[in-house]
C-alpha atoms as a PDB file:
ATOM      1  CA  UNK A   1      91.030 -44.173  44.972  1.00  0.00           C
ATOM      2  CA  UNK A   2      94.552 -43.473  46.140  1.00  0.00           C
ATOM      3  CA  UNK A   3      95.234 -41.851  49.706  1.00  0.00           C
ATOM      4  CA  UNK A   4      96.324 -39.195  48.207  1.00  0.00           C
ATOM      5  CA  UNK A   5      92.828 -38.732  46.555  1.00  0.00           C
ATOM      6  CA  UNK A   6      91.263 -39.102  49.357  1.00  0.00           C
ATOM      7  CA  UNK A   7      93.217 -36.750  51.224  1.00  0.00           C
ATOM      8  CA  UNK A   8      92.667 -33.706  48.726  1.00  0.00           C
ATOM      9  CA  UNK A   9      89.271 -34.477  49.454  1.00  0.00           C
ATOM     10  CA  UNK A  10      88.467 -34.567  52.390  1.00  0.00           C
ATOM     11  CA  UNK A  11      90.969 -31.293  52.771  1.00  0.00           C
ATOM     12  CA  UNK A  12      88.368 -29.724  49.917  1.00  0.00           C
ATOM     13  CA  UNK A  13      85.128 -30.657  52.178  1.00  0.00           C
ATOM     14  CA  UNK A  14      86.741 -29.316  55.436  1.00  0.00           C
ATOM     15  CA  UNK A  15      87.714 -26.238  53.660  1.00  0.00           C
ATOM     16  CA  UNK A  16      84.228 -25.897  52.397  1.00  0.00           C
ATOM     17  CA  UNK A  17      82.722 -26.870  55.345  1.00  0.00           C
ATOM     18  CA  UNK A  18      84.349 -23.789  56.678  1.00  0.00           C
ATOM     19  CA  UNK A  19      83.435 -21.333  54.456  1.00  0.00           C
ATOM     20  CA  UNK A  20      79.496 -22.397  54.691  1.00  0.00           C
ATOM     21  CA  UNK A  21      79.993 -21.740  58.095  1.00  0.00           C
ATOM     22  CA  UNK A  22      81.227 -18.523  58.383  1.00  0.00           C
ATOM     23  CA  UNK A  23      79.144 -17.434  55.334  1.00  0.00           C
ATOM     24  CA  UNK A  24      76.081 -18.655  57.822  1.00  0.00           C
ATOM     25  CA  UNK A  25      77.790 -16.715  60.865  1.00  0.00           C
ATOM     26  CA  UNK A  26      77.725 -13.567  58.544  1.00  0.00           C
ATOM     27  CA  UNK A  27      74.351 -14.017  57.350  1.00  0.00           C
ATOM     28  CA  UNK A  28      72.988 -14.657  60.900  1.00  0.00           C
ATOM     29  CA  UNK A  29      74.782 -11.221  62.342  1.00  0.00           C
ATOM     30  CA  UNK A  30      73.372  -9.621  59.596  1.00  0.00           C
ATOM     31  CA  UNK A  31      69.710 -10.755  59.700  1.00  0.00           C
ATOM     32  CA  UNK A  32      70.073 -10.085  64.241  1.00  0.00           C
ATOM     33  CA  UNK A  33      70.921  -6.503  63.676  1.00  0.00           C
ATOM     34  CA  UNK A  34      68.390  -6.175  60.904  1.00  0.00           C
ATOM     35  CA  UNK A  35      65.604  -7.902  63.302  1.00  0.00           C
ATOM     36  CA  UNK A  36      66.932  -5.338  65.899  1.00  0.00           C
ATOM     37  CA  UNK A  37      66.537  -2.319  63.701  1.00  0.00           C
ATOM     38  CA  UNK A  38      63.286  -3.174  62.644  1.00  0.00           C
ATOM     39  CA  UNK A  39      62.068  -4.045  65.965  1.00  0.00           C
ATOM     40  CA  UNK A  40      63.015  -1.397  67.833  1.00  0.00           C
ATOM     41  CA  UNK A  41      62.865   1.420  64.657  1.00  0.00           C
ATOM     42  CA  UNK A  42      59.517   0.684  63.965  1.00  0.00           C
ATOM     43  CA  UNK A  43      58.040   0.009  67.286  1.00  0.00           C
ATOM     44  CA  UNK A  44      58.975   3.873  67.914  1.00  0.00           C
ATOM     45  CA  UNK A  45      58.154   4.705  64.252  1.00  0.00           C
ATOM     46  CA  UNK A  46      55.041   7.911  64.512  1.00  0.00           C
ATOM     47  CA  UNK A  47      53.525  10.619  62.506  1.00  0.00           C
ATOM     48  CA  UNK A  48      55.394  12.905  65.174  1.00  0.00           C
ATOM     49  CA  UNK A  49      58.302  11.684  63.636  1.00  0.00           C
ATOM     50  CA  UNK A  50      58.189  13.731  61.072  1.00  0.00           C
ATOM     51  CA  UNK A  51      56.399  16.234  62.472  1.00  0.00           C
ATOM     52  CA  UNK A  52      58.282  17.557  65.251  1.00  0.00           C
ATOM     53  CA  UNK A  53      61.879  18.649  66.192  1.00  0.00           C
ATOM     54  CA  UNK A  54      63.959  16.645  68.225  1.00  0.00           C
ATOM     55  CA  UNK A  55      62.582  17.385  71.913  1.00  0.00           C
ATOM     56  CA  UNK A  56      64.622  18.244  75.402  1.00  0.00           C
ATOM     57  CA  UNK A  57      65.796  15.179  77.297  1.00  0.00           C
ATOM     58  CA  UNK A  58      62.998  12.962  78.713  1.00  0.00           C
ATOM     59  CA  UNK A  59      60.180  14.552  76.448  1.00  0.00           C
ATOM     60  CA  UNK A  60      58.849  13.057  73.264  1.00  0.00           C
ATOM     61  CA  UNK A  61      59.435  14.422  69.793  1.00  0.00           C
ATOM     62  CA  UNK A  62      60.375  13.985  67.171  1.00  0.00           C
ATOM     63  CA  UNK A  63      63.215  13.971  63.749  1.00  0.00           C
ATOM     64  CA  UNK A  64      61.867  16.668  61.320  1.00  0.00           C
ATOM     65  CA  UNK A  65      64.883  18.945  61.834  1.00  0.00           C
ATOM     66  CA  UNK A  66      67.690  15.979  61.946  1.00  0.00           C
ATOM     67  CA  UNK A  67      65.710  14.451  58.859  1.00  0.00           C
ATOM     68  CA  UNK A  68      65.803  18.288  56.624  1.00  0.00           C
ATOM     69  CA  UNK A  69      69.289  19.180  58.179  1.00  0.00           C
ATOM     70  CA  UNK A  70      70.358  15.800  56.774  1.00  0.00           C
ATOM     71  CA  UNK A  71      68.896  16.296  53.201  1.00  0.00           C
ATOM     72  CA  UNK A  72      70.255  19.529  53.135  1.00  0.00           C
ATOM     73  CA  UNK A  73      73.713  18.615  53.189  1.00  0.00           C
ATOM     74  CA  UNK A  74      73.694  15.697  51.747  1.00  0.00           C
ATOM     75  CA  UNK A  75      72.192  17.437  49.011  1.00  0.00           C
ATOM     76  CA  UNK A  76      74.511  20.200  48.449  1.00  0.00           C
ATOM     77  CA  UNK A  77      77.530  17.949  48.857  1.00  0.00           C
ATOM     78  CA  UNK A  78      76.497  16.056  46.173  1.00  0.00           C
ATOM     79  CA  UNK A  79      76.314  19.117  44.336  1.00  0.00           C
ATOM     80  CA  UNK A  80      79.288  19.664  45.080  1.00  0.00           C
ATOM     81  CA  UNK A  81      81.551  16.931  44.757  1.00  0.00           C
ATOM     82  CA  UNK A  82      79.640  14.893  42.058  1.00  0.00           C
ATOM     83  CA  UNK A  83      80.783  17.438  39.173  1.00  0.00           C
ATOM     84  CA  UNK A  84      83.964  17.734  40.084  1.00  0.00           C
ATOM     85  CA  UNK A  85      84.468  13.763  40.126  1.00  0.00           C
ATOM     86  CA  UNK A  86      82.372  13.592  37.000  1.00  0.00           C
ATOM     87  CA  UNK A  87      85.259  16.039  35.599  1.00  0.00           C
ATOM     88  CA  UNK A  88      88.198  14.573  36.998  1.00  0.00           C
ATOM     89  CA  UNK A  89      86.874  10.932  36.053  1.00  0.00           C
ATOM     90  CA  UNK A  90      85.995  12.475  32.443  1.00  0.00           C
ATOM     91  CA  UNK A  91      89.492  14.067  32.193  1.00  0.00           C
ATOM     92  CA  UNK A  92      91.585  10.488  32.799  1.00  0.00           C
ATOM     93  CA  UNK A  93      89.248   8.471  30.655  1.00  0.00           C
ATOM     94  CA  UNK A  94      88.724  10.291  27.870  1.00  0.00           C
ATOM     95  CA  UNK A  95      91.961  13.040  27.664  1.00  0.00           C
ATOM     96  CA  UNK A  96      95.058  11.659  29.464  1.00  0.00           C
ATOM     97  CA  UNK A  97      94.190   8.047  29.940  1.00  0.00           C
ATOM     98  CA  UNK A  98      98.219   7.566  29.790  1.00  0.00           C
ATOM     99  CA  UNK A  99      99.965  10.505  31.434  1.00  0.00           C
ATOM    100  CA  UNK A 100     101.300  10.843  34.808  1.00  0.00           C
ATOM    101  CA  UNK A 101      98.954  13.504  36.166  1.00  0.00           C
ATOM    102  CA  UNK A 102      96.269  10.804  35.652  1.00  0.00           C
ATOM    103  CA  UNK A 103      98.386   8.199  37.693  1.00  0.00           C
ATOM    104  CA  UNK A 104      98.951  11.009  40.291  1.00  0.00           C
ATOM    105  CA  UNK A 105      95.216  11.762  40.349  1.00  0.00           C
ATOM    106  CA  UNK A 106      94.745   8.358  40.384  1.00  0.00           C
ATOM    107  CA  UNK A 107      96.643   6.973  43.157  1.00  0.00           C
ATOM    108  CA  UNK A 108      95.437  10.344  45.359  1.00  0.00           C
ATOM    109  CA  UNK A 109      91.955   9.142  44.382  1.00  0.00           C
ATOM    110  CA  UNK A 110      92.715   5.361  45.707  1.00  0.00           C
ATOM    111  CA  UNK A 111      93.861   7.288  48.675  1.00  0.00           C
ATOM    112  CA  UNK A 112      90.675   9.252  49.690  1.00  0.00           C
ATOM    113  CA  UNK A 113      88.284   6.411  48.722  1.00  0.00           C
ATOM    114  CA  UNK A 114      90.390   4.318  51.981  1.00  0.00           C
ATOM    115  CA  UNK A 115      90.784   7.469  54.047  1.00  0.00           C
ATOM    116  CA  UNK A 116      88.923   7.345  57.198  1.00  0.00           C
ATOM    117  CA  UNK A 117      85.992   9.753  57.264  1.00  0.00           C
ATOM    118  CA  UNK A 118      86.965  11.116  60.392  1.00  0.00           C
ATOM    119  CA  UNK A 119      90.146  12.305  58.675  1.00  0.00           C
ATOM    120  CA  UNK A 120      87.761  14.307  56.281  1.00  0.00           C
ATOM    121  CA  UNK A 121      86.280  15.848  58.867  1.00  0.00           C
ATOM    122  CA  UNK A 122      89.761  16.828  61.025  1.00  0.00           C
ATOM    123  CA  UNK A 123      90.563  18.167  57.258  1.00  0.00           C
ATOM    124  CA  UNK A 124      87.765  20.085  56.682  1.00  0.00           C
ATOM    125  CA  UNK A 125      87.609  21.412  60.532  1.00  0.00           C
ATOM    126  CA  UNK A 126      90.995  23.086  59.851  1.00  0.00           C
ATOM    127  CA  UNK A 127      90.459  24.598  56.561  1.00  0.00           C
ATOM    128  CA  UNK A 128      86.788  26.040  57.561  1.00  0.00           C
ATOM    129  CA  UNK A 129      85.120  25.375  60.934  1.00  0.00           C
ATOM    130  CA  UNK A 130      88.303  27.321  62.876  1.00  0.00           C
ATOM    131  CA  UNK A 131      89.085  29.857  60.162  1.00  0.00           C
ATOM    132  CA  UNK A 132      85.042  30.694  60.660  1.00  0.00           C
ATOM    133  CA  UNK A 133      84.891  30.391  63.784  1.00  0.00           C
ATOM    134  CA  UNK A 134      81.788  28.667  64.369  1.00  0.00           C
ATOM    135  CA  UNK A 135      80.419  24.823  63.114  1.00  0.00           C
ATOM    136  CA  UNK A 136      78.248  25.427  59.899  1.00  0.00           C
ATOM    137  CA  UNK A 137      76.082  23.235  57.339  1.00  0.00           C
ATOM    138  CA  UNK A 138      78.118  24.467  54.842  1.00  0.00           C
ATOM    139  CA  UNK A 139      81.544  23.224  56.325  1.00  0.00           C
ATOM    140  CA  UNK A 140      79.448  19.735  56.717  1.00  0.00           C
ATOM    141  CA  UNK A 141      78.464  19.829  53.339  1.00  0.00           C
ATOM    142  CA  UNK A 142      81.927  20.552  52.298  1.00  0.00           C
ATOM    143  CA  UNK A 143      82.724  17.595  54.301  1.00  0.00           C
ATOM    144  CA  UNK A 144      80.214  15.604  52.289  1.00  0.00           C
ATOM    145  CA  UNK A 145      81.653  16.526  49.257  1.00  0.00           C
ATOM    146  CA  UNK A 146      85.154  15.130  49.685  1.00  0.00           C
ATOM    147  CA  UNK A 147      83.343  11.827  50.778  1.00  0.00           C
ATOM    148  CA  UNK A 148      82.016  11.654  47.102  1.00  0.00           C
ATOM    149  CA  UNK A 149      83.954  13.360  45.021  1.00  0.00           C
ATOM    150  CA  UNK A 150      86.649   9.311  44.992  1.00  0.00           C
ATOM    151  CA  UNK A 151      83.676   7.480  44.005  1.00  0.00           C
ATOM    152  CA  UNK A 152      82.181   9.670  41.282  1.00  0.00           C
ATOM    153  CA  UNK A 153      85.861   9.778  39.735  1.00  0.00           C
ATOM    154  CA  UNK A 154      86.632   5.817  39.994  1.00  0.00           C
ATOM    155  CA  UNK A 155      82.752   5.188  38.698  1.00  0.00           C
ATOM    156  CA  UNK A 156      83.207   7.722  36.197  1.00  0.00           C
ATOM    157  CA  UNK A 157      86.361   6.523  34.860  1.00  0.00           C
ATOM    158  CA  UNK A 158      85.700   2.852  34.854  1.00  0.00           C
ATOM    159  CA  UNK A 159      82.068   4.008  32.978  1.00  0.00           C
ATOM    160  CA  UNK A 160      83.720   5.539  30.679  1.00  0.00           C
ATOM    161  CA  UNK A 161      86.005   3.180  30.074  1.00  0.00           C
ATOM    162  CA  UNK A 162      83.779   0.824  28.998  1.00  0.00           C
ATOM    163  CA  UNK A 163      82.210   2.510  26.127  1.00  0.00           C
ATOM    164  CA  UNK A 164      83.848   0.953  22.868  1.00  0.00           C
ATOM    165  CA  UNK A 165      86.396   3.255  21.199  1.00  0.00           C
ATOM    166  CA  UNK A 166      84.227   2.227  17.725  1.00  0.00           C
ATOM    167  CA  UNK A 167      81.471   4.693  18.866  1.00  0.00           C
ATOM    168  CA  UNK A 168      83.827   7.658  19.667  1.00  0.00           C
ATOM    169  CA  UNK A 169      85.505   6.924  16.050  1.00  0.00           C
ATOM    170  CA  UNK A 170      82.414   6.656  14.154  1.00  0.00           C
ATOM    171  CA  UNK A 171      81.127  10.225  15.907  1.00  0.00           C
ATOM    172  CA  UNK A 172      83.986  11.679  15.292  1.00  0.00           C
ATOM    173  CA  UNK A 173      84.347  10.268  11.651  1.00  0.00           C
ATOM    174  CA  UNK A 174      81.124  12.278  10.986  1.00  0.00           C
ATOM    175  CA  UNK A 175      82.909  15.423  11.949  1.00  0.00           C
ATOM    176  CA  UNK A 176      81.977  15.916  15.718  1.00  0.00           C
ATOM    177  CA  UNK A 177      83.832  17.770  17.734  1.00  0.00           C
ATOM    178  CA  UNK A 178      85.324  15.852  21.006  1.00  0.00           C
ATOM    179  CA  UNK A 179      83.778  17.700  23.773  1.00  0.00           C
ATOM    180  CA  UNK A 180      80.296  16.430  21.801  1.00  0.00           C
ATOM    181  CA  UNK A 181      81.522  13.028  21.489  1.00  0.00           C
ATOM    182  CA  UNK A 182      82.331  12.727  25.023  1.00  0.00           C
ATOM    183  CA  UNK A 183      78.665  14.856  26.066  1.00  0.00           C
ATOM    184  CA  UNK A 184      76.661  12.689  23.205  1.00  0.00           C
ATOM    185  CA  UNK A 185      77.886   9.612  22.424  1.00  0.00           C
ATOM    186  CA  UNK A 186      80.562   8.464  25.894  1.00  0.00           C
ATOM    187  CA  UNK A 187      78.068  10.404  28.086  1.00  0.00           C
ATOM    188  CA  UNK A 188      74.770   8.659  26.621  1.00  0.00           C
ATOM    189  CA  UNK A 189      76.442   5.232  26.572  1.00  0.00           C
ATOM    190  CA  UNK A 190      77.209   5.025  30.134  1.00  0.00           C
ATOM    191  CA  UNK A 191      74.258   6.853  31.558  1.00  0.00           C
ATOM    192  CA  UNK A 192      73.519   3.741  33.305  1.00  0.00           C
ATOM    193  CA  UNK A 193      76.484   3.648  35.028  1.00  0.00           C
ATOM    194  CA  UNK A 194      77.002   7.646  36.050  1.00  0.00           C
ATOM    195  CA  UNK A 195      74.006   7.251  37.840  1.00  0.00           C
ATOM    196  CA  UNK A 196      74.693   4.237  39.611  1.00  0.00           C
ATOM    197  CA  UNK A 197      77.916   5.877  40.716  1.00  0.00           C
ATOM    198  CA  UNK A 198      76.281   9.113  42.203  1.00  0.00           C
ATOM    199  CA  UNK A 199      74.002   6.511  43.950  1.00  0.00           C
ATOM    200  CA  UNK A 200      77.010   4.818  45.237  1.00  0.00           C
ATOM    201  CA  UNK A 201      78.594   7.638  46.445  1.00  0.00           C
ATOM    202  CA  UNK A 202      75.110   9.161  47.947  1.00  0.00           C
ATOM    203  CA  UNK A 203      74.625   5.621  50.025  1.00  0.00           C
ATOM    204  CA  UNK A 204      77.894   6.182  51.564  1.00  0.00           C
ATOM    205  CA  UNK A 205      77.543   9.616  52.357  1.00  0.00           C
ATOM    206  CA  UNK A 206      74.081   9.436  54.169  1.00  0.00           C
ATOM    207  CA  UNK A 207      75.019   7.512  57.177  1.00  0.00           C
ATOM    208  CA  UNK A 208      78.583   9.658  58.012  1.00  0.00           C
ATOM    209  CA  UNK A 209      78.617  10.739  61.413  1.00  0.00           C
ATOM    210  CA  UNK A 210      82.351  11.864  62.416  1.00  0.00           C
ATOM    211  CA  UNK A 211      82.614  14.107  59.423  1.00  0.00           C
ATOM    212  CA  UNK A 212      79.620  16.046  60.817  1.00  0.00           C
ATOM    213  CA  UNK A 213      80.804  15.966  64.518  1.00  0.00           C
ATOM    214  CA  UNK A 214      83.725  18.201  63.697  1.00  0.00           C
ATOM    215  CA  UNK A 215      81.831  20.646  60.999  1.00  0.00           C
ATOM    216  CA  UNK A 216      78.164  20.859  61.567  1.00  0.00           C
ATOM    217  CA  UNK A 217      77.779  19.540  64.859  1.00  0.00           C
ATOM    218  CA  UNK A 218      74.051  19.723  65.828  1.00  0.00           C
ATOM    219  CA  UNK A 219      71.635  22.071  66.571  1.00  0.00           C
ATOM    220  CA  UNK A 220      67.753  21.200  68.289  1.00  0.00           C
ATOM    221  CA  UNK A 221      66.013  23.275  66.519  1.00  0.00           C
ATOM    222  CA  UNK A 222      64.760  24.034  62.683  1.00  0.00           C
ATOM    223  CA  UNK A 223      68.170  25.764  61.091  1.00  0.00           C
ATOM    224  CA  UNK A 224      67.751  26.758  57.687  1.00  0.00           C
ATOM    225  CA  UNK A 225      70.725  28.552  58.210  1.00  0.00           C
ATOM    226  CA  UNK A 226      73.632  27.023  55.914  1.00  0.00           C
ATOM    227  CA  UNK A 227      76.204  29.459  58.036  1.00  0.00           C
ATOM    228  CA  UNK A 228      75.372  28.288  61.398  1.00  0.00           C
ATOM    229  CA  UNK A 229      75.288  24.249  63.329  1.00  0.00           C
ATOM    230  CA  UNK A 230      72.680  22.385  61.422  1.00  0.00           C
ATOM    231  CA  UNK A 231      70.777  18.626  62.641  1.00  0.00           C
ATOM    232  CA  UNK A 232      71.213  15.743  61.208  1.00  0.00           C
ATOM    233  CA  UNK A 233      70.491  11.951  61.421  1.00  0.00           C
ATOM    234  CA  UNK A 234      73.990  10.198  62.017  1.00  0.00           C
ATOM    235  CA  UNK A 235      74.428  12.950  64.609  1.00  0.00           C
ATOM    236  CA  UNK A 236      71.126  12.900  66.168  1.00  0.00           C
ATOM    237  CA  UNK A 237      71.467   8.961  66.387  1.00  0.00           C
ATOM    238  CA  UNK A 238      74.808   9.031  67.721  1.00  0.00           C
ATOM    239  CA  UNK A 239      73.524  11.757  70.783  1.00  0.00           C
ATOM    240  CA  UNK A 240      70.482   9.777  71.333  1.00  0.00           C
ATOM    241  CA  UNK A 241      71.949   6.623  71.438  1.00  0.00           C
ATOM    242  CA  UNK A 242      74.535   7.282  74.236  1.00  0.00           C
ATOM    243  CA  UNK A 243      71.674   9.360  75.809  1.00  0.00           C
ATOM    244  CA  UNK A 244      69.987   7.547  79.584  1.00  0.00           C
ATOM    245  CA  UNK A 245      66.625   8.660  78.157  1.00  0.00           C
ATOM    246  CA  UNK A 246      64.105   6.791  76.934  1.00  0.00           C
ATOM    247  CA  UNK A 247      62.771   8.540  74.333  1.00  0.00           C
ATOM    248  CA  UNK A 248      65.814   9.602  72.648  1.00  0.00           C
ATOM    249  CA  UNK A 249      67.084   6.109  72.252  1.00  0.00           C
ATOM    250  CA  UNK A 250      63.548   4.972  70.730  1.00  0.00           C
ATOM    251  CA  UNK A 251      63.889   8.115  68.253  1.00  0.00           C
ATOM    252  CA  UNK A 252      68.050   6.557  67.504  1.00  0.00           C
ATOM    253  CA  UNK A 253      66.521   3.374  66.498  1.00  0.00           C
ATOM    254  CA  UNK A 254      64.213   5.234  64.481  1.00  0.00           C
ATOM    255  CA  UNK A 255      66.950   7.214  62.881  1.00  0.00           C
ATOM    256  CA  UNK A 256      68.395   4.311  62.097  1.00  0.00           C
ATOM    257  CA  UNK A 257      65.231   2.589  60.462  1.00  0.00           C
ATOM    258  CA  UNK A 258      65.209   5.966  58.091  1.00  0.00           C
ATOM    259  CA  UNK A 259      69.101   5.235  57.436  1.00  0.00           C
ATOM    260  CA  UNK A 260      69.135   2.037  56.413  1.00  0.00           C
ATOM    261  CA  UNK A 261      66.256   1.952  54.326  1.00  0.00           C
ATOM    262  CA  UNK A 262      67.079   4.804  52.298  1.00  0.00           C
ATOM    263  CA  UNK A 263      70.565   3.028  51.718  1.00  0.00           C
ATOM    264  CA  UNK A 264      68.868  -0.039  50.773  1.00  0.00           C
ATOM    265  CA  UNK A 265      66.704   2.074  48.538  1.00  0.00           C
ATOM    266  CA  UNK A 266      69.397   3.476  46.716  1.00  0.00           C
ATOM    267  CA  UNK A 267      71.577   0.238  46.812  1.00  0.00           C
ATOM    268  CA  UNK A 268      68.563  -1.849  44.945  1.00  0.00           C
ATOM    269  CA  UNK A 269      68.133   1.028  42.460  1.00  0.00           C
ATOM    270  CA  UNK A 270      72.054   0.990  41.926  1.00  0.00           C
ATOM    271  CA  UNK A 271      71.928  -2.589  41.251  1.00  0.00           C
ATOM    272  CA  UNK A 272      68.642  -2.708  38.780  1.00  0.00           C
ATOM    273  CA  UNK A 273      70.721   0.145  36.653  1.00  0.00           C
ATOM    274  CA  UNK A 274      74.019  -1.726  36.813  1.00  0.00           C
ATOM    275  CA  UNK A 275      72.085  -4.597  35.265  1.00  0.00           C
ATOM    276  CA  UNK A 276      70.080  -2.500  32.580  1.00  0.00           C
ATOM    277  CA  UNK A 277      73.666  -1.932  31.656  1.00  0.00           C
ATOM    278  CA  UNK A 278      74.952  -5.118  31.306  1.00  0.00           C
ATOM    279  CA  UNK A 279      71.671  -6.347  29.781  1.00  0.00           C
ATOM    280  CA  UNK A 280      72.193  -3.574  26.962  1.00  0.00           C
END
């Protein structure tokens, strides 16, 4: 073996040695603050957690409002933003694939999916919280919305993408029109991954905190109010969590439990439909 064998080599096992190694340092980090969470989230983890509203400093309670405020918006932000993504996503994939609006759209679209959430929420502070006058669950939904409408488009488009140009040809050979195509046959063929996308794109909006700071804010009581400060979990864990008081950090951890298995929920179901569709 020459030294010059020998010295590729060992170079290759040092390098690899490395990268085990900081692989294991991620992995460890990641299983500590996972034996954290589950430690301390369900060690506080009650039926009066979802039976009560979050309670004054130093009294027990519990996260029904923060938990409902937080489904609330995260539902109608969905609502939302996942149509007009699905739109925008359907417009560059299947009508301007090659134009320059589509690049513009595009590159705005790379934009927002990198822009800082807290940006969102500055955005979306301006443009409704001060012209209202008053935080609201709709200007946090709104908030929401912007959060999901980049992923929808780059999942839709990529989705769509995918489907083979043979099944558009042989619909359209039999005389459909291309607003059925694209609802029947493009639509239908990447089911799979539509859904996954909206999954994505829930996941990431479900933990945001800073977009709700500046639009919703928080309120301690059951709101069912959409024009007025509504609870939620990011922002119920982020005020309990600073808090001195005992119970209020015992119901953050808890928060956080509910977080991060939700996200986990809809990450695993993401990743069984993103291999249905590469099995089919």
């Amino acid at each position: 073996m020459s030294s010059l064998q020998a010295t590729r080599k060992a170079r290759s096992a040092i390098v690899m040695g490395l990268c085990y190694v900081s692989a294991g340092l991620g992995l460890l980090a990641l299983a500590l603050i996972l034996a954290a969470l589950l430690w301390n989230g369900f060690s506080g983890l009650s039926p009066a957690v979802f039976t009560q509203m979050t309670p004054p400093p130093g009294s027990a309670g519990g996260l029904l409002n923060a938990i409902a405020g937080s489904l609330v918006m995260t539902f109608f932000g969905v609502l939302i933003g996942a149509p007009l993504g699905m739109f925008a996503g359907t417009y560059m994939a299947e009508y301007g694939s090659n134009t320059k609006l589509t690049m513009v759209v595009r590159f705005i679209n790379d934009v927002l999916l990198s822009a800082p959430s807290i940006v969102i929420g500055l955005f979306v502070y301006e443009i409704a919280v001060a012209p209202m006058g008053h935080f609201s669950a709709i200007a946090g939904a709104l908030a929401l919305a912007l959060l999901v409408v980049p992923v929808v488009v780059r999942t839709t488009e990529d989705m769509l993408n995918l489907v083979p140009g043979t099944l558009r040809e042989a619909a359209t050979a039999l005389g459909l029109p291309r607003v059925l195509v694209i609802r029947h046959v493009a639509y239908k063929a990447a089911r799979a991954g539509l859904i996954t996308g909206l999954l994505l794109a829930i996941a990431r909006v479900s933990g945001e905190t800073a977009p709700l700071l500046f639009t919703s804010l928080n309120n301690q009581f059951w709101s069912s109010n959409l024009n007025a400060p509504m609870a939620s979990l990011p922002v119920v864990i982020f005020q309990f969590a600073m808090s001195p008081y005992k119970e209020w950090q015992a119901l953050a951890w808890v928060g956080a439990l509910l977080i991060t298995l939700a996200v986990l929920a809809l990450s695993i179901t993401a990743r069984v439909l993103g291999a249905q569709r590469t099995s089919s």
